[in-house]
C-alpha atoms as a PDB file:
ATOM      1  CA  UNK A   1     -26.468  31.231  -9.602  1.00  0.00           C
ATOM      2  CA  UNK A   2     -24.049  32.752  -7.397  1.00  0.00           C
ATOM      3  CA  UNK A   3     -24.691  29.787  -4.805  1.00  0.00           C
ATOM      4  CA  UNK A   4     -24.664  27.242  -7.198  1.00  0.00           C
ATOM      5  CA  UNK A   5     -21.134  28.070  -8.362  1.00  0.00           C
ATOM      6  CA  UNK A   6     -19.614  28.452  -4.608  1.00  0.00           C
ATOM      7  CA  UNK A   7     -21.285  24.953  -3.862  1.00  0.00           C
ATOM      8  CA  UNK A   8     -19.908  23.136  -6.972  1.00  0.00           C
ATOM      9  CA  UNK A   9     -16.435  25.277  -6.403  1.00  0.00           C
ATOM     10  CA  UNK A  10     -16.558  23.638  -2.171  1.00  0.00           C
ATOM     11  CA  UNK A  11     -17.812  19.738  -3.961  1.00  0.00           C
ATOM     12  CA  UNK A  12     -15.228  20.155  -6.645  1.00  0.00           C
ATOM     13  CA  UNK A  13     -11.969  20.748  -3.826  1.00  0.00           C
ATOM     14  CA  UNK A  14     -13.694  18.238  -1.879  1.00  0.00           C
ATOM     15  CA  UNK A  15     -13.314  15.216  -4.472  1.00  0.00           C
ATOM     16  CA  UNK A  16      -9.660  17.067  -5.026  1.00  0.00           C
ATOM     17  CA  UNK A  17      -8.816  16.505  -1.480  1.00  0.00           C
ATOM     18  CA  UNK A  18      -9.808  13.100  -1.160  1.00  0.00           C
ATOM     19  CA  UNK A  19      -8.337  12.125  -4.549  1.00  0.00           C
ATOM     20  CA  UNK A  20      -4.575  13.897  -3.350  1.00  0.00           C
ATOM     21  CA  UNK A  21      -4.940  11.919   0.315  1.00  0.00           C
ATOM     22  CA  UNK A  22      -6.371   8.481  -1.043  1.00  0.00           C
ATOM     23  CA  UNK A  23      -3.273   9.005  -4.102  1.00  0.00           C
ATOM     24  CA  UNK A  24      -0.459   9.435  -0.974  1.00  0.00           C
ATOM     25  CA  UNK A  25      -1.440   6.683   1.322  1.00  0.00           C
ATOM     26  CA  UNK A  26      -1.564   4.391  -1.966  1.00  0.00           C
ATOM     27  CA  UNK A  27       1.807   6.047  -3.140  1.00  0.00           C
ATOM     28  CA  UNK A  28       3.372   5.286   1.335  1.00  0.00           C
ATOM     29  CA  UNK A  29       1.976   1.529   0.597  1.00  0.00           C
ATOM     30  CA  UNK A  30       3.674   1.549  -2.577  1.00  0.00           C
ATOM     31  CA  UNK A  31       6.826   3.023  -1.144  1.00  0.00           C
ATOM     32  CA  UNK A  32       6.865   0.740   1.863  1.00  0.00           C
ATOM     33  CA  UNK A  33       6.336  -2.510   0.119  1.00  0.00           C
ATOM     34  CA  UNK A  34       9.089  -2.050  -2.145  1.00  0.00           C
ATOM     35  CA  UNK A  35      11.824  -1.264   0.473  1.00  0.00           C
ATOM     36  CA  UNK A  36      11.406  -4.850   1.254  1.00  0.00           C
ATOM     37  CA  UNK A  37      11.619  -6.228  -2.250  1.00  0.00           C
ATOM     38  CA  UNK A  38      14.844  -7.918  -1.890  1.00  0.00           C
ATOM     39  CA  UNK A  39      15.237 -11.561  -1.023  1.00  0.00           C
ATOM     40  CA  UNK A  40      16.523 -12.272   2.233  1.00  0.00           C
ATOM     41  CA  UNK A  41      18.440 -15.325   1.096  1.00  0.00           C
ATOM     42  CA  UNK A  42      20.432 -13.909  -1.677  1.00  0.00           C
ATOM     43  CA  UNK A  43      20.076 -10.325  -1.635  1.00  0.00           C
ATOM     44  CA  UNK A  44      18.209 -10.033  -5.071  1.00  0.00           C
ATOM     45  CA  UNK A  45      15.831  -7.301  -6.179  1.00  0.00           C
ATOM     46  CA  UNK A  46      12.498  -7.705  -7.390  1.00  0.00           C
ATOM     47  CA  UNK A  47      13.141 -10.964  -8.002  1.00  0.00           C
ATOM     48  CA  UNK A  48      10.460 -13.016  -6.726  1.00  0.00           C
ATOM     49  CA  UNK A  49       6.658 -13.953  -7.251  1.00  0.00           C
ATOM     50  CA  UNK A  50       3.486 -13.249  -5.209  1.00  0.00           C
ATOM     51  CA  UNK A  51       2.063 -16.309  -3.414  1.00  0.00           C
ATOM     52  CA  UNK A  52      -0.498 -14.964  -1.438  1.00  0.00           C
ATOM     53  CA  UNK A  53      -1.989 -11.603  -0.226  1.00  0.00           C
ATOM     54  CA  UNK A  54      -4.751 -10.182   2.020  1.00  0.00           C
ATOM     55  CA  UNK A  55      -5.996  -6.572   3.446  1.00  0.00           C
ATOM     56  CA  UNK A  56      -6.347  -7.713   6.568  1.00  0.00           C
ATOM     57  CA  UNK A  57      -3.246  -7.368   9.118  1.00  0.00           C
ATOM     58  CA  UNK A  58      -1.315 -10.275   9.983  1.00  0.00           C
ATOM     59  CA  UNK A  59      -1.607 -11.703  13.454  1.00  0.00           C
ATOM     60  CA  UNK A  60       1.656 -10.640  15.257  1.00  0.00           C
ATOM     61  CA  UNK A  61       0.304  -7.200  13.631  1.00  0.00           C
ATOM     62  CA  UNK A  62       0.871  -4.640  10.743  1.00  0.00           C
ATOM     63  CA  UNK A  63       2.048  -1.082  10.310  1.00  0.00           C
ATOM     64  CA  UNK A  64       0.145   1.373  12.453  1.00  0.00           C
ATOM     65  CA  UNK A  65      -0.244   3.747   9.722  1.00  0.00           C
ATOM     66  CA  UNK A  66      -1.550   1.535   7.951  1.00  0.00           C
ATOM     67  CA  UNK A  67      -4.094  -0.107  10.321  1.00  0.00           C
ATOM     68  CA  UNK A  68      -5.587   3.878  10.495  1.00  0.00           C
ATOM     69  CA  UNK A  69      -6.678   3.595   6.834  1.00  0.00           C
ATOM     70  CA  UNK A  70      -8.586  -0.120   6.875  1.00  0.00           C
ATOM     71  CA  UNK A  71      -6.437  -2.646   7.433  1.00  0.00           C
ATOM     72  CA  UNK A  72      -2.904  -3.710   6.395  1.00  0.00           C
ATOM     73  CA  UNK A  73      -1.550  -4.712   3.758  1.00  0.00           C
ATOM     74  CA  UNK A  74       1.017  -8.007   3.074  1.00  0.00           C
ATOM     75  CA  UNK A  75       2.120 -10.204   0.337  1.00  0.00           C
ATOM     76  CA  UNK A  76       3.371 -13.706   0.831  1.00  0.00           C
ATOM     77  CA  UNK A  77       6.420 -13.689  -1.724  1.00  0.00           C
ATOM     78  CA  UNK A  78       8.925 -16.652  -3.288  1.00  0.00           C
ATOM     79  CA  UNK A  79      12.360 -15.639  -4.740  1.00  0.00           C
ATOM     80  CA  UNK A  80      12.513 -17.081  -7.894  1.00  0.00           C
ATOM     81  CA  UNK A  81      16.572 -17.307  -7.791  1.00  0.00           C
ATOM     82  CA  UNK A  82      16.769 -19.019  -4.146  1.00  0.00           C
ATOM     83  CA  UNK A  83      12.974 -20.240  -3.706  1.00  0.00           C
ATOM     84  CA  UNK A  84      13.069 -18.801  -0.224  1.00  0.00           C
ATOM     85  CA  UNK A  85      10.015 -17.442   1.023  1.00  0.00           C
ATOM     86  CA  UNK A  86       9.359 -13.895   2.989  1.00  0.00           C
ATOM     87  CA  UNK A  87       6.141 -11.756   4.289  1.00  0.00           C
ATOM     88  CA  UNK A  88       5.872  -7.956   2.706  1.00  0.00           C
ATOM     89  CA  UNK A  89       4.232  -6.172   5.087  1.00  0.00           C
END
């Protein structure tokens, strides 16, 4: 019994671990993408729509950080005041 406990006690920090690491690098993606979440035309904030988006890194390349956990991560956005267009990487 003694064994059994100690083994689902090591499994249970396991899935804790991987839950806290997998939560950060999704919380540094989070973080990163919305730094660049104003419009380079007219300066505004959150202000735009998605056009496209894709895992894989661009081609003149993505964040190394990134790139260590599967791949980048960009969004092809559209400001909706100025309808310029900018990559979110």
């Amino acid at each position: 019994m003694r064994l059994e406990g100690a083994l689902l006690l090591l499994s249970g920090l396991a899935v804790i671990l991987y839950s806290w690491k997998r939560y950060h690098l999704m919380l540094t993606i989070a973080e990163r993408l919305g730094e660049q979440a104003t419009c380079p035309g007219c300066k505004a904030y959150a202000k735009f729509r998605i056009e496209s988006s894709g895992p894989s890194p661009l081609p003149d390349g993505g964040d190394p950080a990134l790139e260590d956990h599967g791949g980048g991560i960009w969004l092809r956005a559209r400001c909706r005041q100025c309808g310029d267009q900018w990559m979110l990487k």
